[in-house]
N, C-alpha and C. Protein backbone atom coordinates (compact mmCIF):
# COMPACT_ATOMS: atom_id res chain seq x y z
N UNK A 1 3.42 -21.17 0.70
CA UNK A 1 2.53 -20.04 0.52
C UNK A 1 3.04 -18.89 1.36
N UNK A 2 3.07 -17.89 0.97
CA UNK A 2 3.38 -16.16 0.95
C UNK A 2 1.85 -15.48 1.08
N UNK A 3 2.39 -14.51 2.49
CA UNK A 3 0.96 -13.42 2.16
C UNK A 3 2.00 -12.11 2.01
N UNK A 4 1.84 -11.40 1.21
CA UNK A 4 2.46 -10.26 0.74
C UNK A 4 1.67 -8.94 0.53
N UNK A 5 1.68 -8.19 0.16
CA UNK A 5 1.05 -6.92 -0.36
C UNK A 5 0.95 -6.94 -1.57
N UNK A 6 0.17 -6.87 -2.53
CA UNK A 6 0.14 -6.85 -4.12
C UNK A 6 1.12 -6.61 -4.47
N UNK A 7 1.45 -5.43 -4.41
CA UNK A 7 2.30 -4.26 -4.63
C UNK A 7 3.49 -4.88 -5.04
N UNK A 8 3.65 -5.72 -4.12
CA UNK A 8 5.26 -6.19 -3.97
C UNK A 8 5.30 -7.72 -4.67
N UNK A 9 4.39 -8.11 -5.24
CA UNK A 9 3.99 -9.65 -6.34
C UNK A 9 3.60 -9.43 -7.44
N UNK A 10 2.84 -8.06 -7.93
CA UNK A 10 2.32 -7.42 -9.33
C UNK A 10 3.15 -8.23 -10.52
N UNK A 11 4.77 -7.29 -10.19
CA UNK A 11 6.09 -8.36 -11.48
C UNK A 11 5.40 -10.17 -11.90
N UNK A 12 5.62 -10.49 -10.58
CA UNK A 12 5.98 -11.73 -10.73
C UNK A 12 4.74 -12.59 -10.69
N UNK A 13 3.18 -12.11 -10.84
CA UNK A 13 2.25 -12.27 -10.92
C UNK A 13 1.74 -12.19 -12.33
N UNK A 14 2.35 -11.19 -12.91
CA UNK A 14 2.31 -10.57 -14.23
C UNK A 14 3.31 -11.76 -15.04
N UNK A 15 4.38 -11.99 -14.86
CA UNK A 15 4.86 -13.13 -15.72
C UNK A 15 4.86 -14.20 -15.27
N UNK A 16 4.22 -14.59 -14.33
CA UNK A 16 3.75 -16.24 -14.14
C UNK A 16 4.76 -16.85 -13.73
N UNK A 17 5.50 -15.82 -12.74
CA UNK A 17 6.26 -16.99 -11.59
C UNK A 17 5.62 -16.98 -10.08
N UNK A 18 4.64 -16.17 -10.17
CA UNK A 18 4.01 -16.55 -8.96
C UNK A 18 2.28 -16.59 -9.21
N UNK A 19 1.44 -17.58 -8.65
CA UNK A 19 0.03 -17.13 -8.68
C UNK A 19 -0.65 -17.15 -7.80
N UNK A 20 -1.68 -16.29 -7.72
CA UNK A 20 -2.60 -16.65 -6.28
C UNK A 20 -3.32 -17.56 -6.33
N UNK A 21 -3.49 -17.82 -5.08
CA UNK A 21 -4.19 -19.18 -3.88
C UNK A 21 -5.38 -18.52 -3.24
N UNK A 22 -6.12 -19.64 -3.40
CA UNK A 22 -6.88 -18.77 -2.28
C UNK A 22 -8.03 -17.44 -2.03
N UNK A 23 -8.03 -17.07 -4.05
CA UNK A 23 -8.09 -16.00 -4.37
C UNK A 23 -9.83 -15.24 -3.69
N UNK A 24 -10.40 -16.60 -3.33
CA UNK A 24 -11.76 -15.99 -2.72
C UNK A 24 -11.56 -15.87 -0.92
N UNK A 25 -10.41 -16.21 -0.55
CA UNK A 25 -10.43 -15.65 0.78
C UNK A 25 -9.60 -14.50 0.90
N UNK A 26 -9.44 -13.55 0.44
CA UNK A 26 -8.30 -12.60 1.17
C UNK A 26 -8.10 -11.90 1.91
N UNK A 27 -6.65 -11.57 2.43
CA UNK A 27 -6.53 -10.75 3.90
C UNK A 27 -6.84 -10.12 3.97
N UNK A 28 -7.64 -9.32 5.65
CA UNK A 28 -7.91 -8.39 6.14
C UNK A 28 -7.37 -7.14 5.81
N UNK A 29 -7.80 -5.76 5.32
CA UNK A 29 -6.05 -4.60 4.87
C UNK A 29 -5.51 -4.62 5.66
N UNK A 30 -4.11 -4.03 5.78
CA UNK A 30 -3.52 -3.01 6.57
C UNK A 30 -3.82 -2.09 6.69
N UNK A 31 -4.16 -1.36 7.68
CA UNK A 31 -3.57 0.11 7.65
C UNK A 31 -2.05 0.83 7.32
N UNK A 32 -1.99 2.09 7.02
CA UNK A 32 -0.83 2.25 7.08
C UNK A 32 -0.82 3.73 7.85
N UNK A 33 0.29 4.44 8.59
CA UNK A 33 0.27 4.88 9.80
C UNK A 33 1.02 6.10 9.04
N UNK A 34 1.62 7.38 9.03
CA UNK A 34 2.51 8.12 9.25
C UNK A 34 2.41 9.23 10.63
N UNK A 35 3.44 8.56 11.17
CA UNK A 35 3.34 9.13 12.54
C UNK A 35 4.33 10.61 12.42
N UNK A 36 3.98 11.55 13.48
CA UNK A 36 5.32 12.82 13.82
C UNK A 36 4.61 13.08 14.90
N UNK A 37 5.83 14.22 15.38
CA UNK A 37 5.08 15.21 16.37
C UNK A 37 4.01 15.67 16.42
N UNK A 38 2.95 15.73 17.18
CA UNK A 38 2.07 16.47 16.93
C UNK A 38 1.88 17.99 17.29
N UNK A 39 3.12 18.05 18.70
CA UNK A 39 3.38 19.21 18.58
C UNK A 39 4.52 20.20 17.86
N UNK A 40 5.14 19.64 16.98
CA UNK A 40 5.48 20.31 16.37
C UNK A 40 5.10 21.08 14.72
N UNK A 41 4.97 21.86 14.44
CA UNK A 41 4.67 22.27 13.11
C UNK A 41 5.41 21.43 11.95
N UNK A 42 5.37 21.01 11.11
CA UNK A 42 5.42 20.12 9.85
C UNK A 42 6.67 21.24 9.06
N UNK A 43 7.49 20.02 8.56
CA UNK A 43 8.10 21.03 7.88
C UNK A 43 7.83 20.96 6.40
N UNK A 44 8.10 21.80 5.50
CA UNK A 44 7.69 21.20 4.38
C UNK A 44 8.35 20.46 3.93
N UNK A 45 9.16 19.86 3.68
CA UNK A 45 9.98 18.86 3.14
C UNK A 45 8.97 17.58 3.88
N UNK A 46 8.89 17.04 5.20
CA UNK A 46 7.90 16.37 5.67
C UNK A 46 6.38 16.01 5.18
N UNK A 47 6.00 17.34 4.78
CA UNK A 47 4.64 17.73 4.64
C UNK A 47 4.76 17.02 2.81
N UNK A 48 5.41 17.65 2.11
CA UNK A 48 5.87 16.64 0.71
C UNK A 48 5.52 15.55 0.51
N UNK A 49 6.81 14.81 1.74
CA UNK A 49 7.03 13.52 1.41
C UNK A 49 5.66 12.88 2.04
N UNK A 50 4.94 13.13 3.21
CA UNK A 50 3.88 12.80 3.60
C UNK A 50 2.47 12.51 2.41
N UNK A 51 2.39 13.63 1.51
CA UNK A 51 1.94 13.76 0.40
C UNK A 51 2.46 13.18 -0.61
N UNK A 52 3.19 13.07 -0.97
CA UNK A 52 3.88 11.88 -2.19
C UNK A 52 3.44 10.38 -1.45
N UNK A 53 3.81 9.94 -0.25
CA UNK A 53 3.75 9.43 0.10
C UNK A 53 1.96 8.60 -0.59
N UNK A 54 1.12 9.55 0.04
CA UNK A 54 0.11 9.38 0.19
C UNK A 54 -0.74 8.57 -1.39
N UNK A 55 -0.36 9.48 -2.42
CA UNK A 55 -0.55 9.46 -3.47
C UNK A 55 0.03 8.25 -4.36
N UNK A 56 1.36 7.82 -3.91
CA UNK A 56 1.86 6.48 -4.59
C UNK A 56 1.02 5.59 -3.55
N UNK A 57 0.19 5.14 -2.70
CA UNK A 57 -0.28 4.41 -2.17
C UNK A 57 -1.92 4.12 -2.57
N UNK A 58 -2.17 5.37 -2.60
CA UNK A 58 -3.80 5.62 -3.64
C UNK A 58 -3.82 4.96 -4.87
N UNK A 59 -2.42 5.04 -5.84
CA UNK A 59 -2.29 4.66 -7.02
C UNK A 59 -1.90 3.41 -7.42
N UNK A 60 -1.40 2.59 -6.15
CA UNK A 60 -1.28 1.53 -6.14
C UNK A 60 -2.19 0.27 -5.72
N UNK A 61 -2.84 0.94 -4.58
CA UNK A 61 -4.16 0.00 -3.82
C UNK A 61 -5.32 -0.01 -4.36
N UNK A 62 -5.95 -0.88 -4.45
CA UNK A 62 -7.49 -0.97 -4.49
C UNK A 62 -8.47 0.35 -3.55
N UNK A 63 -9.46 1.02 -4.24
CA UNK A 63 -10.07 1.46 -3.57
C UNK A 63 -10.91 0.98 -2.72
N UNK A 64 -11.38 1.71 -1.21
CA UNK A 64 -12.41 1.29 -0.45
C UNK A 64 -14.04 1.01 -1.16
N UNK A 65 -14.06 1.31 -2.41
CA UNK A 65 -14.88 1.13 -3.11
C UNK A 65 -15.22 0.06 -3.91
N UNK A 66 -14.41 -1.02 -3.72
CA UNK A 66 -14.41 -2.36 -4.61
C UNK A 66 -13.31 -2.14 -5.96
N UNK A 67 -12.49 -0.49 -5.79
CA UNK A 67 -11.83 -0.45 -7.30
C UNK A 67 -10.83 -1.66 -7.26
């Protein structure tokens, strides 16, 4: 047994080389962190990827809402 992130089992969950265990206990989330300077101003290229960032993670996770 594997604890993984969805994210990264979806494939192989989807064609039935892997299945879940367990399925009424599951892990606690993660958080996930993006750290920088705080004193420095953001550059945009940063500020982007921070935002892309953000958005492939929304679109991938379950909402705090039971989605």
């Amino acid at each position: 047994m594997i604890q993984l992130p969805r994210y990264r089992l979806a494939e192989d969950m989807a064609a039935g080389t892997m299945v879940e265990v367990l399925a009424d206990m599951p892990p606690a989330p993660s958080p996930v962190y993006v750290l920088y300077p705080h004193s420095r101003q953001l550059s945009p290229r940063v500020r982007v990827f921070i935002d892309w960032l953000a958005t492939e993670f929304a679109a991938r996770l379950p909402s705090a809402e039971g989605g």
